[in-house]
PDB file of N, CA and C in Angstrom:
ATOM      1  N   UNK A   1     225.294 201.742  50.772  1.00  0.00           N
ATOM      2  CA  UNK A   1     224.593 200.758  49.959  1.00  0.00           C
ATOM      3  C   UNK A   1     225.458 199.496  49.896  1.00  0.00           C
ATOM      4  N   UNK A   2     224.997 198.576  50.337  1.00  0.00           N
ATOM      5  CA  UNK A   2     225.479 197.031  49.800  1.00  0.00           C
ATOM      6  C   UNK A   2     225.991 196.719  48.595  1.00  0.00           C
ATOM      7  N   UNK A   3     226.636 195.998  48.602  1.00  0.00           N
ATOM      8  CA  UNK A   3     227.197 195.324  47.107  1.00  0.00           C
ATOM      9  C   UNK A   3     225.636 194.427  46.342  1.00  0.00           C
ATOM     10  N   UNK A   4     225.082 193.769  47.229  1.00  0.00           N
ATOM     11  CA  UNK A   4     223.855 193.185  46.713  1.00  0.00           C
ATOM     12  C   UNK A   4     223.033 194.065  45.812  1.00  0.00           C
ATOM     13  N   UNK A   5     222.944 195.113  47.110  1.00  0.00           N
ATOM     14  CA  UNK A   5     221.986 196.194  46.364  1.00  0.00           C
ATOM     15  C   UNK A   5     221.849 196.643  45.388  1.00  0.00           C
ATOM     16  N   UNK A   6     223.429 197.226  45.234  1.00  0.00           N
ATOM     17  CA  UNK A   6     224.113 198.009  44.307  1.00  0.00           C
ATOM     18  C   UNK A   6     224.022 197.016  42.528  1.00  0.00           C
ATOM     19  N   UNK A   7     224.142 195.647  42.911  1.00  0.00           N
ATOM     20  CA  UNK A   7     223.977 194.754  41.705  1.00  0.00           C
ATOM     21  C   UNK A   7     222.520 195.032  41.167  1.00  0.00           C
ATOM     22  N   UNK A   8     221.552 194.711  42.644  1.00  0.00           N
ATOM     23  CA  UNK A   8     220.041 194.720  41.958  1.00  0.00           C
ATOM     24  C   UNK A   8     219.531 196.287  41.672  1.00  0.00           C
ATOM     25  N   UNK A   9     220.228 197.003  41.283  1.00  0.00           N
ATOM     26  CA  UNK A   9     219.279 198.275  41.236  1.00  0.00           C
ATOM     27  C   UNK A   9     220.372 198.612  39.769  1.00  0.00           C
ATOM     28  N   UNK A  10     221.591 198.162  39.209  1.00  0.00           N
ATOM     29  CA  UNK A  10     222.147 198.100  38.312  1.00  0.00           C
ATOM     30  C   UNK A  10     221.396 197.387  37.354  1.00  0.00           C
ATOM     31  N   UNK A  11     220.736 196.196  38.251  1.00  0.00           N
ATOM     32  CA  UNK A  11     220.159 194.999  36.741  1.00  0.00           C
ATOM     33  C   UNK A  11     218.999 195.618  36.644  1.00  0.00           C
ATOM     34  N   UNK A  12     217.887 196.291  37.721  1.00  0.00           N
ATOM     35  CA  UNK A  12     216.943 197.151  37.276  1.00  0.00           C
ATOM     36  C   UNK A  12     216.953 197.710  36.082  1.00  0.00           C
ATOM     37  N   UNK A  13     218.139 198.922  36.319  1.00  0.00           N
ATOM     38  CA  UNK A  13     218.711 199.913  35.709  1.00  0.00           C
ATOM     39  C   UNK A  13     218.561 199.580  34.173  1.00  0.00           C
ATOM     40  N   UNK A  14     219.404 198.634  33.929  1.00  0.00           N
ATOM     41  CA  UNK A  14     219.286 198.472  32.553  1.00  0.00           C
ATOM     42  C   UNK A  14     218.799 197.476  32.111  1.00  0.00           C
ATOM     43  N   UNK A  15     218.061 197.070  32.311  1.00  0.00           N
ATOM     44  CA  UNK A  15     216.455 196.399  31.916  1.00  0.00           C
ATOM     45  C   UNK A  15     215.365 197.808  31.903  1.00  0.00           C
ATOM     46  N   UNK A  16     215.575 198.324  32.143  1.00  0.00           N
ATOM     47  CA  UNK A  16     214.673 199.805  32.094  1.00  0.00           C
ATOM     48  C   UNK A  16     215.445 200.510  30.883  1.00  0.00           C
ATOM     49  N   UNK A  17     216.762 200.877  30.769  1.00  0.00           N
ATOM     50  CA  UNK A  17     217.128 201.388  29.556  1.00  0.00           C
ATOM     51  C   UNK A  17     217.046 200.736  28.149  1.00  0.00           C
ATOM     52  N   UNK A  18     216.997 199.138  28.707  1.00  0.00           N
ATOM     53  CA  UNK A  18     217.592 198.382  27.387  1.00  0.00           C
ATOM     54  C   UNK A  18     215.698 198.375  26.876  1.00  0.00           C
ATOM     55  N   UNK A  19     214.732 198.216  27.923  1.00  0.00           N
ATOM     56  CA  UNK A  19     213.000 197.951  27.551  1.00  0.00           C
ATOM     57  C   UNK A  19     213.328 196.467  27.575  1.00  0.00           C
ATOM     58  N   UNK A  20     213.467 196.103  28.115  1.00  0.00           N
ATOM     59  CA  UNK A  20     213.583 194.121  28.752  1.00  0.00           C
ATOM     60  C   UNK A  20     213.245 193.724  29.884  1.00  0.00           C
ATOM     61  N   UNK A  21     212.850 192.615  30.234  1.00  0.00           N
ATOM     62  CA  UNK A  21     211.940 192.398  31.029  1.00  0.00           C
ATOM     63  C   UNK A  21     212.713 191.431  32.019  1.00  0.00           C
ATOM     64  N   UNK A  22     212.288 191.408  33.615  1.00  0.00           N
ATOM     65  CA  UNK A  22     213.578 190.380  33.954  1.00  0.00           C
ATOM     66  C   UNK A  22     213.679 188.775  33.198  1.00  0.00           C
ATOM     67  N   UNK A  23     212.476 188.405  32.946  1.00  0.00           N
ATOM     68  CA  UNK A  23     212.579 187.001  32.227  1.00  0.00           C
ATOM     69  C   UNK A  23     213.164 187.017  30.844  1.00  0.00           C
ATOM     70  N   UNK A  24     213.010 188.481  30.280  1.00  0.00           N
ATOM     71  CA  UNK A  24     213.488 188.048  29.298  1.00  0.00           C
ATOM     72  C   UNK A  24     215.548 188.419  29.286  1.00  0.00           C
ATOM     73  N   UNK A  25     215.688 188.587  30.362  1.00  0.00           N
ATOM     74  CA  UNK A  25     216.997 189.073  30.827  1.00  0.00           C
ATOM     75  C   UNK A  25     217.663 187.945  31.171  1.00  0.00           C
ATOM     76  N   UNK A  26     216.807 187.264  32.006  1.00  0.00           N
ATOM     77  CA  UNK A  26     217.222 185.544  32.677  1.00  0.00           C
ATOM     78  C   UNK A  26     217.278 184.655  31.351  1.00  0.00           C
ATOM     79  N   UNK A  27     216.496 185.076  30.557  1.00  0.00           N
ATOM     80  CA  UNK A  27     216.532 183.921  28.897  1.00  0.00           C
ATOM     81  C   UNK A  27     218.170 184.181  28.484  1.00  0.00           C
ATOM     82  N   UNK A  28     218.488 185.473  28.284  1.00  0.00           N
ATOM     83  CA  UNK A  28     219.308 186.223  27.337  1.00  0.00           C
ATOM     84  C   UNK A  28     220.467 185.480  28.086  1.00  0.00           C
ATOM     85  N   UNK A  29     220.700 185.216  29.482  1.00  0.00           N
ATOM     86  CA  UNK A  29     221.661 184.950  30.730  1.00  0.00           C
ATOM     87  C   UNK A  29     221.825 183.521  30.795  1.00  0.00           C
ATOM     88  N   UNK A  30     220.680 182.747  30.228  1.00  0.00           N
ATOM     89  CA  UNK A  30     220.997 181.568  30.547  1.00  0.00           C
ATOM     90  C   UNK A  30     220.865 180.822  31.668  1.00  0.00           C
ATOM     91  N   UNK A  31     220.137 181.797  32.890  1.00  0.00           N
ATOM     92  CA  UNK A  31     219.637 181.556  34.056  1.00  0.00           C
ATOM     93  C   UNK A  31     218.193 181.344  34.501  1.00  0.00           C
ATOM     94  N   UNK A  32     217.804 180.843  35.444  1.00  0.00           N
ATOM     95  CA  UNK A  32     216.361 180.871  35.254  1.00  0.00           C
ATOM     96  C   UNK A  32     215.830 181.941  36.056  1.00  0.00           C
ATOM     97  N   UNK A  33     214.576 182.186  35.935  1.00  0.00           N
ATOM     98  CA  UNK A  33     213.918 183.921  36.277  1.00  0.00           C
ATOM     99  C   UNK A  33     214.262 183.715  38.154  1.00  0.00           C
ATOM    100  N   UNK A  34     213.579 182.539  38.566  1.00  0.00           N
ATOM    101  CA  UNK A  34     213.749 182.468  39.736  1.00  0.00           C
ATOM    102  C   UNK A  34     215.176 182.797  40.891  1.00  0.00           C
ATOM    103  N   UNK A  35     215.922 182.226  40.128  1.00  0.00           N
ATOM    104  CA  UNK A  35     217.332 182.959  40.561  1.00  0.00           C
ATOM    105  C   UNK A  35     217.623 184.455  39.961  1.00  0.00           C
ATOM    106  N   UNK A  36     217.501 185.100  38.990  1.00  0.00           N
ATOM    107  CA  UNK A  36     217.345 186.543  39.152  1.00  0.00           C
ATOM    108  C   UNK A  36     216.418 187.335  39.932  1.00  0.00           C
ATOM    109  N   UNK A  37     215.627 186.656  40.458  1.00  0.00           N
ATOM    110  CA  UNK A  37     214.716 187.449  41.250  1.00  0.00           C
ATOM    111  C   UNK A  37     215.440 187.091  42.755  1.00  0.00           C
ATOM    112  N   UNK A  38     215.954 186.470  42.823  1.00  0.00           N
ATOM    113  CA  UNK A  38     217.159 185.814  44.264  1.00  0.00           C
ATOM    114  C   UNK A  38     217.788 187.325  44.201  1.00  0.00           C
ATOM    115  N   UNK A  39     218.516 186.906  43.410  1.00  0.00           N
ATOM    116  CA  UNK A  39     219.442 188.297  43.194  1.00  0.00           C
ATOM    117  C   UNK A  39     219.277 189.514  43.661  1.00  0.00           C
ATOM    118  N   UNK A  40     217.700 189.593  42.556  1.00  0.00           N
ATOM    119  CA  UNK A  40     217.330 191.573  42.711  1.00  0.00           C
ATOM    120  C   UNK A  40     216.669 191.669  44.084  1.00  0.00           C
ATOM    121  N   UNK A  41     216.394 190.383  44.876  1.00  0.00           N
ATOM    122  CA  UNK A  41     215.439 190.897  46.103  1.00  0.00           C
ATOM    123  C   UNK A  41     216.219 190.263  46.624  1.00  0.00           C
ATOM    124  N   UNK A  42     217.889 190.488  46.953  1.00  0.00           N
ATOM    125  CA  UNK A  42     218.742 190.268  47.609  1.00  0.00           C
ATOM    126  C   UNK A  42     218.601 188.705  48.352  1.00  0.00           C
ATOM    127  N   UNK A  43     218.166 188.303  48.148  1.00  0.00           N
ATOM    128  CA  UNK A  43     217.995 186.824  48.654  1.00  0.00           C
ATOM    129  C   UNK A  43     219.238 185.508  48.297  1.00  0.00           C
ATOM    130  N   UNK A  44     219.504 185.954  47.411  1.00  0.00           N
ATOM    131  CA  UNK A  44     220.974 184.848  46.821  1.00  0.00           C
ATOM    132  C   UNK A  44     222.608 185.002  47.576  1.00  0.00           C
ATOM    133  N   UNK A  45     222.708 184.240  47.760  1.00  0.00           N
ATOM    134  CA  UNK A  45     223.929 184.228  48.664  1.00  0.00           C
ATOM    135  C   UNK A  45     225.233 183.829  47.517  1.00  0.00           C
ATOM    136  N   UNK A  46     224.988 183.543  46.380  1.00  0.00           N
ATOM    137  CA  UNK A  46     225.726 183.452  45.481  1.00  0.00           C
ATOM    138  C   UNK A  46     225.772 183.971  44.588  1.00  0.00           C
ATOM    139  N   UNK A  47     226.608 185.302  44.865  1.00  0.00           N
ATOM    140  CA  UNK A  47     226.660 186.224  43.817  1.00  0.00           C
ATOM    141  C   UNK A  47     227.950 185.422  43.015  1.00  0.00           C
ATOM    142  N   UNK A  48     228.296 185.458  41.868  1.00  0.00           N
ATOM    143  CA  UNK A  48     229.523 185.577  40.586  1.00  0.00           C
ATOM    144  C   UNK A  48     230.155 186.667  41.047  1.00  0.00           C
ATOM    145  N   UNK A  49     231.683 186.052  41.194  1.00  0.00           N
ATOM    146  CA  UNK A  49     232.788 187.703  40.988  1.00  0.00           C
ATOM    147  C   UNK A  49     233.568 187.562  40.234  1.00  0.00           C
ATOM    148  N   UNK A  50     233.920 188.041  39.232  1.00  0.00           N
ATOM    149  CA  UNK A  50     234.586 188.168  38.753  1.00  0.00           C
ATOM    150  C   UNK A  50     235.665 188.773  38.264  1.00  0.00           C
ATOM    151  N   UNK A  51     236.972 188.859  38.451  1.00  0.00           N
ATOM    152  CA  UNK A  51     238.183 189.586  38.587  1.00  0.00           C
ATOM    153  C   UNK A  51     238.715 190.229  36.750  1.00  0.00           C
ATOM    154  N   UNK A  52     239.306 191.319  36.611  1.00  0.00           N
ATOM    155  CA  UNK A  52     239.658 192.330  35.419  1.00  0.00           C
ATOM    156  C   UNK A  52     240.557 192.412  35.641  1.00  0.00           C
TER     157      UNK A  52
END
């Protein structure tokens, strides 16, 4: 599995546990729906990384 993948089936994931919707996920994010849907249908070439 891809790293892409692996992101969009995570943000699925819990938008299904949390009962949220992707727009209302993109509100909460501060992003707009159209670029989360980049994301989950692997289409965005700019993922965020961020280092721990």
């Amino acid at each position: 599995m891809t790293i892409s993948k692996a992101v969009a089936k995570r943000i699925l994931n819990l938008c299904e546990e949390r009962e949220i919707s992707i727009n209302k996920l993109a509100n909460l994010s501060a992003i707009t729906q159209s670029t989360l849907n980049s994301i989950i249908n692997g289409e965005s070439k700019n993922l965020l990384w961020f280092r721990y």
